[in-house]
N, C-alpha and C. Protein backbone atom coordinates (compact mmCIF):
# COMPACT_ATOMS: atom_id res chain seq x y z
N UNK A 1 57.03 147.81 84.86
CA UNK A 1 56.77 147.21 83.57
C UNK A 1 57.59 145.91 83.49
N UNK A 2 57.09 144.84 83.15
CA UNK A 2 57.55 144.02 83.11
C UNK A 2 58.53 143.45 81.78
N UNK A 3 59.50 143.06 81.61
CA UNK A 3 60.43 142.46 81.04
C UNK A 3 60.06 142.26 79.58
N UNK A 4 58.52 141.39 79.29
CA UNK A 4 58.32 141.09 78.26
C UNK A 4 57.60 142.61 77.35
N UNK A 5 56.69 142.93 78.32
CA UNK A 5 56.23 144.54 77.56
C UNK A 5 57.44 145.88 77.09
N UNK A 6 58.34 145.50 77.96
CA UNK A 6 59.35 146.35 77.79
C UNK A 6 59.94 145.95 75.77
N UNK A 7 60.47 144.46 76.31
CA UNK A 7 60.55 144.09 74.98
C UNK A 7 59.52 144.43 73.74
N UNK A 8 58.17 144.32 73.48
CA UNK A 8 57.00 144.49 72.82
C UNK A 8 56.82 145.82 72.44
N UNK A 9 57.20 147.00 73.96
CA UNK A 9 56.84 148.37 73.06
C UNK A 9 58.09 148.88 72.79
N UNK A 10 59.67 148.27 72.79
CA UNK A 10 60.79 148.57 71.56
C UNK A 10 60.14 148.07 70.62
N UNK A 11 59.82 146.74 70.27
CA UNK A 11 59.76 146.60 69.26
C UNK A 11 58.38 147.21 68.54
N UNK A 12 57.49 147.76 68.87
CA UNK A 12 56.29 148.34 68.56
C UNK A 12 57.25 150.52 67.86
N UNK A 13 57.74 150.30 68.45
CA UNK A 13 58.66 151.81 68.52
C UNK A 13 59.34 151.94 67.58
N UNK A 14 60.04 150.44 67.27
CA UNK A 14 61.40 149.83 66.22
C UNK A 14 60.25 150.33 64.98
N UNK A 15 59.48 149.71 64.90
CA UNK A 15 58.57 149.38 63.83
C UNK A 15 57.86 150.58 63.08
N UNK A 16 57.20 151.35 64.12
CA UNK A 16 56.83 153.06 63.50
C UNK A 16 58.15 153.44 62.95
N UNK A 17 59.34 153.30 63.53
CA UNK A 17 60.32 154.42 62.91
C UNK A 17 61.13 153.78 62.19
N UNK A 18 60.84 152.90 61.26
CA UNK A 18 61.37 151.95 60.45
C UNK A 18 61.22 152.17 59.41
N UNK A 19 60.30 153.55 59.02
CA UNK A 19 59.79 153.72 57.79
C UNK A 19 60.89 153.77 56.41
N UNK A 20 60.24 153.24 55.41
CA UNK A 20 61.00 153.30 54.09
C UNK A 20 61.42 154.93 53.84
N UNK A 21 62.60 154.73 53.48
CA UNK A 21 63.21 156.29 53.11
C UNK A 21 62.52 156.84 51.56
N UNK A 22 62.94 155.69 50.85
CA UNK A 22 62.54 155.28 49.75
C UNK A 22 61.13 156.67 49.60
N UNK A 23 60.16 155.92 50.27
CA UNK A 23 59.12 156.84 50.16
C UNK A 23 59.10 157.76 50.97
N UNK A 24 59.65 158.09 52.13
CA UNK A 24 59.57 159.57 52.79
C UNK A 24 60.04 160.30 51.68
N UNK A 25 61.19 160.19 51.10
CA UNK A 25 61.57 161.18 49.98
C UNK A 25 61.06 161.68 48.46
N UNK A 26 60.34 160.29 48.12
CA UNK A 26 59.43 160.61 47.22
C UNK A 26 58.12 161.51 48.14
N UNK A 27 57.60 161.25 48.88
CA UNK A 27 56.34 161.94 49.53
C UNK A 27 56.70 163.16 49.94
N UNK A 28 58.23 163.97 50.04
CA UNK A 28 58.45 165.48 50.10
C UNK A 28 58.47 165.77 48.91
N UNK A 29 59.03 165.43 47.70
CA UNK A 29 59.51 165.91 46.64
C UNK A 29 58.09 165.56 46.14
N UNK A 30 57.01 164.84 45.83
CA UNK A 30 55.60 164.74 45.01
C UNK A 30 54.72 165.88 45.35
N UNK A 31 54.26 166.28 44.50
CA UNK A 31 53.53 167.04 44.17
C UNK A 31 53.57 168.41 44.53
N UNK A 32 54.59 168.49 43.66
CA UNK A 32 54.78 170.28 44.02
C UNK A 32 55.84 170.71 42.88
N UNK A 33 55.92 172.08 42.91
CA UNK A 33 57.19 172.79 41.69
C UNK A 33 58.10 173.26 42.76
N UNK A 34 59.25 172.72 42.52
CA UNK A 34 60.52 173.04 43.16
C UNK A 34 61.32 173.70 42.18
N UNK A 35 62.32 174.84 42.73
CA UNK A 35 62.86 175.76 42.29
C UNK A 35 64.01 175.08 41.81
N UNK A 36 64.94 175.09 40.78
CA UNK A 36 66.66 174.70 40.90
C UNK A 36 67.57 176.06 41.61
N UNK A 37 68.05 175.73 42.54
CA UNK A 37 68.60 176.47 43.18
C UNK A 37 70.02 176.70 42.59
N UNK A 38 70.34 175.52 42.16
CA UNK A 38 71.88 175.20 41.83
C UNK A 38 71.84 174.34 41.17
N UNK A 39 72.48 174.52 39.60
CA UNK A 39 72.87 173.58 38.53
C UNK A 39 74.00 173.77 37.91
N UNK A 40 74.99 172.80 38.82
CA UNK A 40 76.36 173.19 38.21
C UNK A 40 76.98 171.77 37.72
N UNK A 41 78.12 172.19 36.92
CA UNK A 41 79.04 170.75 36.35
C UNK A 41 80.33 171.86 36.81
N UNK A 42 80.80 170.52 37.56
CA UNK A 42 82.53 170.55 37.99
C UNK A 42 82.37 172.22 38.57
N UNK A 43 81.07 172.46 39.25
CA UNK A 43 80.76 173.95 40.25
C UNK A 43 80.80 175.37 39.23
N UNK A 44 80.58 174.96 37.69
CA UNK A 44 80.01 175.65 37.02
C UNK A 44 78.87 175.84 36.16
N UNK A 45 78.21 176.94 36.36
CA UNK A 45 76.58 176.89 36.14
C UNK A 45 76.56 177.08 34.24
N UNK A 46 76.31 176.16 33.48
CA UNK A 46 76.60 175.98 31.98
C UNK A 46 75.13 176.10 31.39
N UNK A 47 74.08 176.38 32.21
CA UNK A 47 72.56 176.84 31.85
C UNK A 47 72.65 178.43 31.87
N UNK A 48 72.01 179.20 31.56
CA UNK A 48 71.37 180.73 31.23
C UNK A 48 70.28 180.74 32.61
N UNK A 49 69.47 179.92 31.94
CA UNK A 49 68.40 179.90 32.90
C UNK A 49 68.06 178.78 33.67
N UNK A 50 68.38 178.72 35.14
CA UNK A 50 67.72 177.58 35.76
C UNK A 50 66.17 176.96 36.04
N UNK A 51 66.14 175.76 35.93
CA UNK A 51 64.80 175.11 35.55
C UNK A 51 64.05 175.12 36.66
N UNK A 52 62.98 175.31 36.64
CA UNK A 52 61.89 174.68 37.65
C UNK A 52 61.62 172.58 37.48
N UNK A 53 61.33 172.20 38.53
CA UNK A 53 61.24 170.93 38.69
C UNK A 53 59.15 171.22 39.26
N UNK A 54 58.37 170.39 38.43
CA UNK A 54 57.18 169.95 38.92
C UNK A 54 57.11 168.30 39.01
N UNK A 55 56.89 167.92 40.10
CA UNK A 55 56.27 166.79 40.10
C UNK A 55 54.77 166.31 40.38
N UNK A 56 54.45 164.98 39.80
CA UNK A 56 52.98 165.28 39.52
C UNK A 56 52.75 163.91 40.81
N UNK A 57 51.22 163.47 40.80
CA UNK A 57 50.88 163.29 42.05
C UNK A 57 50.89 161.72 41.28
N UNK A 58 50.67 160.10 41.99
CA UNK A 58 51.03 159.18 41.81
C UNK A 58 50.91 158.03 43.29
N UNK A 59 50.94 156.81 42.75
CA UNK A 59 51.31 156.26 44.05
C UNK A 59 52.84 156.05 44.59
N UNK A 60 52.96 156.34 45.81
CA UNK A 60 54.77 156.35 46.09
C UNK A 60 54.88 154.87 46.08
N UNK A 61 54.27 154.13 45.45
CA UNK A 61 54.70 152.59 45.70
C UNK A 61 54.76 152.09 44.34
N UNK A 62 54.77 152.97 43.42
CA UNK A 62 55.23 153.13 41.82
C UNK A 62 56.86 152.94 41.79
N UNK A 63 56.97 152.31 40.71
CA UNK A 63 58.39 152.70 40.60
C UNK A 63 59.34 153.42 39.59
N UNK A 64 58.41 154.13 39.26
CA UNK A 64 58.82 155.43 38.76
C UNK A 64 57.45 156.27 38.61
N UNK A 65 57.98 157.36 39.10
CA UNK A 65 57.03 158.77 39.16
C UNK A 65 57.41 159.36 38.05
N UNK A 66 56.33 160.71 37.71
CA UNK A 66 56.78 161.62 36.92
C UNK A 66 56.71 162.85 37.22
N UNK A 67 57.70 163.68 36.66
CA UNK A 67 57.97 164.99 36.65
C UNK A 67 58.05 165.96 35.38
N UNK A 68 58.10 166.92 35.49
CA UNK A 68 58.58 168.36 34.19
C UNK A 68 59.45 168.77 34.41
N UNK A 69 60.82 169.09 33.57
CA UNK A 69 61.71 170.38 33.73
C UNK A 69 61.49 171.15 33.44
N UNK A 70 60.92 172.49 33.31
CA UNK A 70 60.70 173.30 32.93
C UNK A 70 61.41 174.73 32.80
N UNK A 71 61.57 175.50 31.87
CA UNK A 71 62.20 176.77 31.70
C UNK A 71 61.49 177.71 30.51
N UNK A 72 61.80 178.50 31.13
CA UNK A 72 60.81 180.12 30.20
C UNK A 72 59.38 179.71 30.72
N UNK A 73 59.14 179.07 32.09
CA UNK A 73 57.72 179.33 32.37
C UNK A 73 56.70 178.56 31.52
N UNK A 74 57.31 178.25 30.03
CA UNK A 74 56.23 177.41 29.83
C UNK A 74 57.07 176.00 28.49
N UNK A 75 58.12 176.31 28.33
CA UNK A 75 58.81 175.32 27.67
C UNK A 75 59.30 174.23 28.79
N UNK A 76 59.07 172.52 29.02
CA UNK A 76 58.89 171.59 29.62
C UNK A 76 59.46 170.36 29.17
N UNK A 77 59.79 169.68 29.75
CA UNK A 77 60.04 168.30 28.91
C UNK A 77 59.64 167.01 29.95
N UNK A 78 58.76 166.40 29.95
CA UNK A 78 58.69 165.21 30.86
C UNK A 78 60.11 164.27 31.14
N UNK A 79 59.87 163.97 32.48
CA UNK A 79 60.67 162.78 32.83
C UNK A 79 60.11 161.89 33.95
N UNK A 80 61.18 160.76 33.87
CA UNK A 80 60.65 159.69 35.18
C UNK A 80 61.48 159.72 36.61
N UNK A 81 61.23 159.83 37.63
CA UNK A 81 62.36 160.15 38.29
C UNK A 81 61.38 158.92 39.82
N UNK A 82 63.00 158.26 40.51
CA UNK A 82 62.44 158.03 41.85
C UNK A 82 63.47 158.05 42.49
N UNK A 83 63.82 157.44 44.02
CA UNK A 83 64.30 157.00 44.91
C UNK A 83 64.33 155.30 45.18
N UNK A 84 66.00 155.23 45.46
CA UNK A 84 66.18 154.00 45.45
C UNK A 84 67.38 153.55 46.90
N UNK A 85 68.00 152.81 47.16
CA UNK A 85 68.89 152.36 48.00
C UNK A 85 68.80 153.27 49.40
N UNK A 86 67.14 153.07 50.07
CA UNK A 86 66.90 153.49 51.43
C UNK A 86 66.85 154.78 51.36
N UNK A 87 66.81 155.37 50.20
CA UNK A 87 66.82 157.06 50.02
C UNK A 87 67.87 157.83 49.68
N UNK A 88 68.92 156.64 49.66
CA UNK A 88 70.03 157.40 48.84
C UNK A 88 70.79 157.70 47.77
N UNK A 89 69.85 157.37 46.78
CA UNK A 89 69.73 156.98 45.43
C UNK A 89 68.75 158.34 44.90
N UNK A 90 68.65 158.99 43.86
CA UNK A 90 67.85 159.92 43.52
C UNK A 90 68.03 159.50 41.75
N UNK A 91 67.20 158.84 40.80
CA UNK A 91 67.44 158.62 39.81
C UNK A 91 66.56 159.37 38.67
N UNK A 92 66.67 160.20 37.80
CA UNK A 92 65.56 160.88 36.94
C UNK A 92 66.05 160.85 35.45
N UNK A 93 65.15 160.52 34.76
CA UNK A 93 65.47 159.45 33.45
C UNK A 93 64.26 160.59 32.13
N UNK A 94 64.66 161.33 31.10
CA UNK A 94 63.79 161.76 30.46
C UNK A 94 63.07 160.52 29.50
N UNK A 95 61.75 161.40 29.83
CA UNK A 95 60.86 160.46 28.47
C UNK A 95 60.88 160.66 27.40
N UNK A 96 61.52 159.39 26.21
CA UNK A 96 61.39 159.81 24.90
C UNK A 96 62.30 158.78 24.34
N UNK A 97 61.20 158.13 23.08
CA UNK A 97 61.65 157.59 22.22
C UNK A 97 63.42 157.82 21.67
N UNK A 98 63.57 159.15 21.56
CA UNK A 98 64.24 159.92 20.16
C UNK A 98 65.76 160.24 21.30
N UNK A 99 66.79 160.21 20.76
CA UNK A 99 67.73 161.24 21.81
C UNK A 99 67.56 162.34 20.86
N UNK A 100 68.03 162.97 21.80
CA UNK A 100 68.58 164.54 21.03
C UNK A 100 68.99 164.76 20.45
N UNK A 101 69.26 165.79 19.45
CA UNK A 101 70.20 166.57 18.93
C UNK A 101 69.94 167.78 18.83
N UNK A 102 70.86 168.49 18.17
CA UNK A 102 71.16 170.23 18.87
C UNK A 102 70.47 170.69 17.51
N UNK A 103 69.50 170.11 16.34
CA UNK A 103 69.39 171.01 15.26
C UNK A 103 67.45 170.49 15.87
N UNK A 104 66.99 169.42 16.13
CA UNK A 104 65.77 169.22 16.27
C UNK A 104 64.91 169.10 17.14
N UNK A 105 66.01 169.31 18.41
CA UNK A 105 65.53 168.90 19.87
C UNK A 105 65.17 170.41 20.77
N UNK A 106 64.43 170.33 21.13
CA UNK A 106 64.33 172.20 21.86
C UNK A 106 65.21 172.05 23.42
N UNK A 107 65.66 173.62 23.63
CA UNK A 107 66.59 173.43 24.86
C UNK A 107 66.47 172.63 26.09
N UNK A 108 65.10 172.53 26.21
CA UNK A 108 64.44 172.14 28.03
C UNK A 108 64.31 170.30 27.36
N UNK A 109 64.38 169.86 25.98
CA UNK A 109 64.20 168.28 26.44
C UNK A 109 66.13 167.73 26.14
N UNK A 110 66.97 168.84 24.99
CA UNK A 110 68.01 168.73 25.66
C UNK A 110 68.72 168.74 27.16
N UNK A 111 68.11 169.70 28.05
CA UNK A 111 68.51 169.77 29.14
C UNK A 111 68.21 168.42 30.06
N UNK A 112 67.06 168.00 29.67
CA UNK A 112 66.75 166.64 30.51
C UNK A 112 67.52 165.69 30.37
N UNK A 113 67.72 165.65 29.17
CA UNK A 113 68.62 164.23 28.52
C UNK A 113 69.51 164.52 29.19
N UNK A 114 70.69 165.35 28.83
CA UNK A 114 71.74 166.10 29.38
C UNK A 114 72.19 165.59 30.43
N UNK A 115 71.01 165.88 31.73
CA UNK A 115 71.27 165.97 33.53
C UNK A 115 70.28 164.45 33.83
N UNK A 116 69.77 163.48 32.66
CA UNK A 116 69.46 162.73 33.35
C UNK A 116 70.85 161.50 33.97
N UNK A 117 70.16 160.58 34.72
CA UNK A 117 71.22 160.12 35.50
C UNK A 117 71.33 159.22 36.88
N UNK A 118 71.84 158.88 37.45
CA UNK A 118 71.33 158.54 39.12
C UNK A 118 72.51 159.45 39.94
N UNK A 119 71.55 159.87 41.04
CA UNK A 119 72.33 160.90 41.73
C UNK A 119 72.36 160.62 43.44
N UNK A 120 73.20 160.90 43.96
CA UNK A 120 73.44 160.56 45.54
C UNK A 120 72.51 161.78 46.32
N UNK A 121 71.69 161.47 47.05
CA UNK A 121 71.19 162.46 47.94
C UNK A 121 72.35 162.80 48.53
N UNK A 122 72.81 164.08 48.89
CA UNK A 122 73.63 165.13 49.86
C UNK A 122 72.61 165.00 50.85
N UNK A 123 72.07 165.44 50.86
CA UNK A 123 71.12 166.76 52.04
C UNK A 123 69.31 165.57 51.47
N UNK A 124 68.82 165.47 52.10
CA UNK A 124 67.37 166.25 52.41
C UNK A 124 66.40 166.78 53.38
N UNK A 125 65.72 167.82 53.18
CA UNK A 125 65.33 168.40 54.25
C UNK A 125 63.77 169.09 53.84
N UNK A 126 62.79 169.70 54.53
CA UNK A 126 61.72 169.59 54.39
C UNK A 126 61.47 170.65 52.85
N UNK A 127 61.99 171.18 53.02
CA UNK A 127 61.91 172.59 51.62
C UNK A 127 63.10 171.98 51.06
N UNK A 128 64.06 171.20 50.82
CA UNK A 128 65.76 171.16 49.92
C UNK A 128 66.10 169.92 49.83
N UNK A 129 66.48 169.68 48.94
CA UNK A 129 66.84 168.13 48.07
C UNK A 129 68.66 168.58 47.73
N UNK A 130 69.46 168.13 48.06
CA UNK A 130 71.01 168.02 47.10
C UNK A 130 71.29 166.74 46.92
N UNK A 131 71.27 166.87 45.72
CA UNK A 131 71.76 165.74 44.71
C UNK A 131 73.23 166.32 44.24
N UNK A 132 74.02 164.64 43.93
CA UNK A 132 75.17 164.97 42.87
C UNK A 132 75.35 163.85 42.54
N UNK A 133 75.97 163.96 40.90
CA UNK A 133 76.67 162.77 40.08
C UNK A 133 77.95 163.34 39.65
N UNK A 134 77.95 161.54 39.58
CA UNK A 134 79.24 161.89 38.23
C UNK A 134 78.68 161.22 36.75
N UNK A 135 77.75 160.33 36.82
CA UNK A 135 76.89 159.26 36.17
C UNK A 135 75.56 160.28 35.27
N UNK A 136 75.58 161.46 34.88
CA UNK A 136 74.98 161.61 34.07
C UNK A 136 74.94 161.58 32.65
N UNK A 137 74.17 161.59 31.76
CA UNK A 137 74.07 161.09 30.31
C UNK A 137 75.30 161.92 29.55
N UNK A 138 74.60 163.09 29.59
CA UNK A 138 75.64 164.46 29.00
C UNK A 138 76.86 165.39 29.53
N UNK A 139 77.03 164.32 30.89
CA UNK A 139 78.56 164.95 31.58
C UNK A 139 79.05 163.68 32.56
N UNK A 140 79.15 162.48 31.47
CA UNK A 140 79.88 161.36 32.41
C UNK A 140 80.69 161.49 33.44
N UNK A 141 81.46 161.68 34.04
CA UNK A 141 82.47 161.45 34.76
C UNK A 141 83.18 162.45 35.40
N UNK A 142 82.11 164.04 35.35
CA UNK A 142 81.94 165.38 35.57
C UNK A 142 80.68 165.33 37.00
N UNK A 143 81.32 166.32 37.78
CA UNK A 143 80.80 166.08 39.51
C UNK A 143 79.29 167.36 38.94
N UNK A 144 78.04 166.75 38.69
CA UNK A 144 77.42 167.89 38.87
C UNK A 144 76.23 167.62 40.04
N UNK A 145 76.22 169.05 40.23
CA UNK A 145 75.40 168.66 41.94
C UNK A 145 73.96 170.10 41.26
N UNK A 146 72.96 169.20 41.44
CA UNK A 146 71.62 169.88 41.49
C UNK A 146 70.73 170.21 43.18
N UNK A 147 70.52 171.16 43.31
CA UNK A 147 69.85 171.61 44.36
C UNK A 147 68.60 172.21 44.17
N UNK A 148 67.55 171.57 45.09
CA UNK A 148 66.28 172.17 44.73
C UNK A 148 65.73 172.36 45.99
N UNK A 149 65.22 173.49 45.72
CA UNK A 149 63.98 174.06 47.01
C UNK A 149 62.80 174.36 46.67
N UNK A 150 62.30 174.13 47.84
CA UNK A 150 60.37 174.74 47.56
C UNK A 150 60.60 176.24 47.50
């Protein structure tokens, strides 16, 4: 093989595996209900019941997707969530005019507000997402790490 092809199929090689993280990670996590495996602040679990995560289907070249938190199976609250800084960014933002409060707001769109935030990918892997902040709405400067599986 000569010198210049050698050069041409690295760079043909460079180029397939160059892919945006950005969207590999949105394209595992879209379209599907993922379990919360783990929802803790400062490695304590301050929910009853952990949420299911659905995300709905979209183009990954959006820049923001949407999702549900969901708990009791059918109480939900929309949010916007994507991937940012090569995939190591995990950011999910609830939808809604109104913030919360604890006399008018129901538990699951408190909970969104709560844990929204931008979060560092830990881990991802084909079934498991770990996320953690310290940067969320309702526990500033508190380490909470969310884990989700298929």
């Amino acid at each position: 093989m000569t010198p210049k092809k050698v050069i041409y199929s690295v760079f043909l090689i460079a180029m397939f595996c160059s892919c945006d993280k950005n969207e590999n990670n949105a394209i595992r996590l879209m379209n599907g209900q993922w379990n919360m495996a783990e929802l803790t602040v400062n490695e304590i679990q301050l929910v009853d019941e952990l949420p299911k995560i659905r995300t709905y289907g979209g183009e990954i070249y959006d820049q923001l997707l949407q999702g549900a938190w969901v708990i009791h199976y059918s109480d939900s609250s929309k949010f916007f969530w994507q991937f940012s800084d090569k995939g190591k960014t995990f950011k999910l933002s609830r939808i809604s005019d109104d913030l919360p409060n604890q006399t008018t707001t129901s538990l699951v769109d408190q909970q969104t507000y709560e844990y929204s935030g931008s979060y560092k990918v830990l881990r991802r892997a084909k079934d498991e997402f770990v996320f953690e902040s310290s940067e969320t709405i309702g526990f500033s400067g508190q380490k909470v790490k969310m884990i989700l599986r298929k």
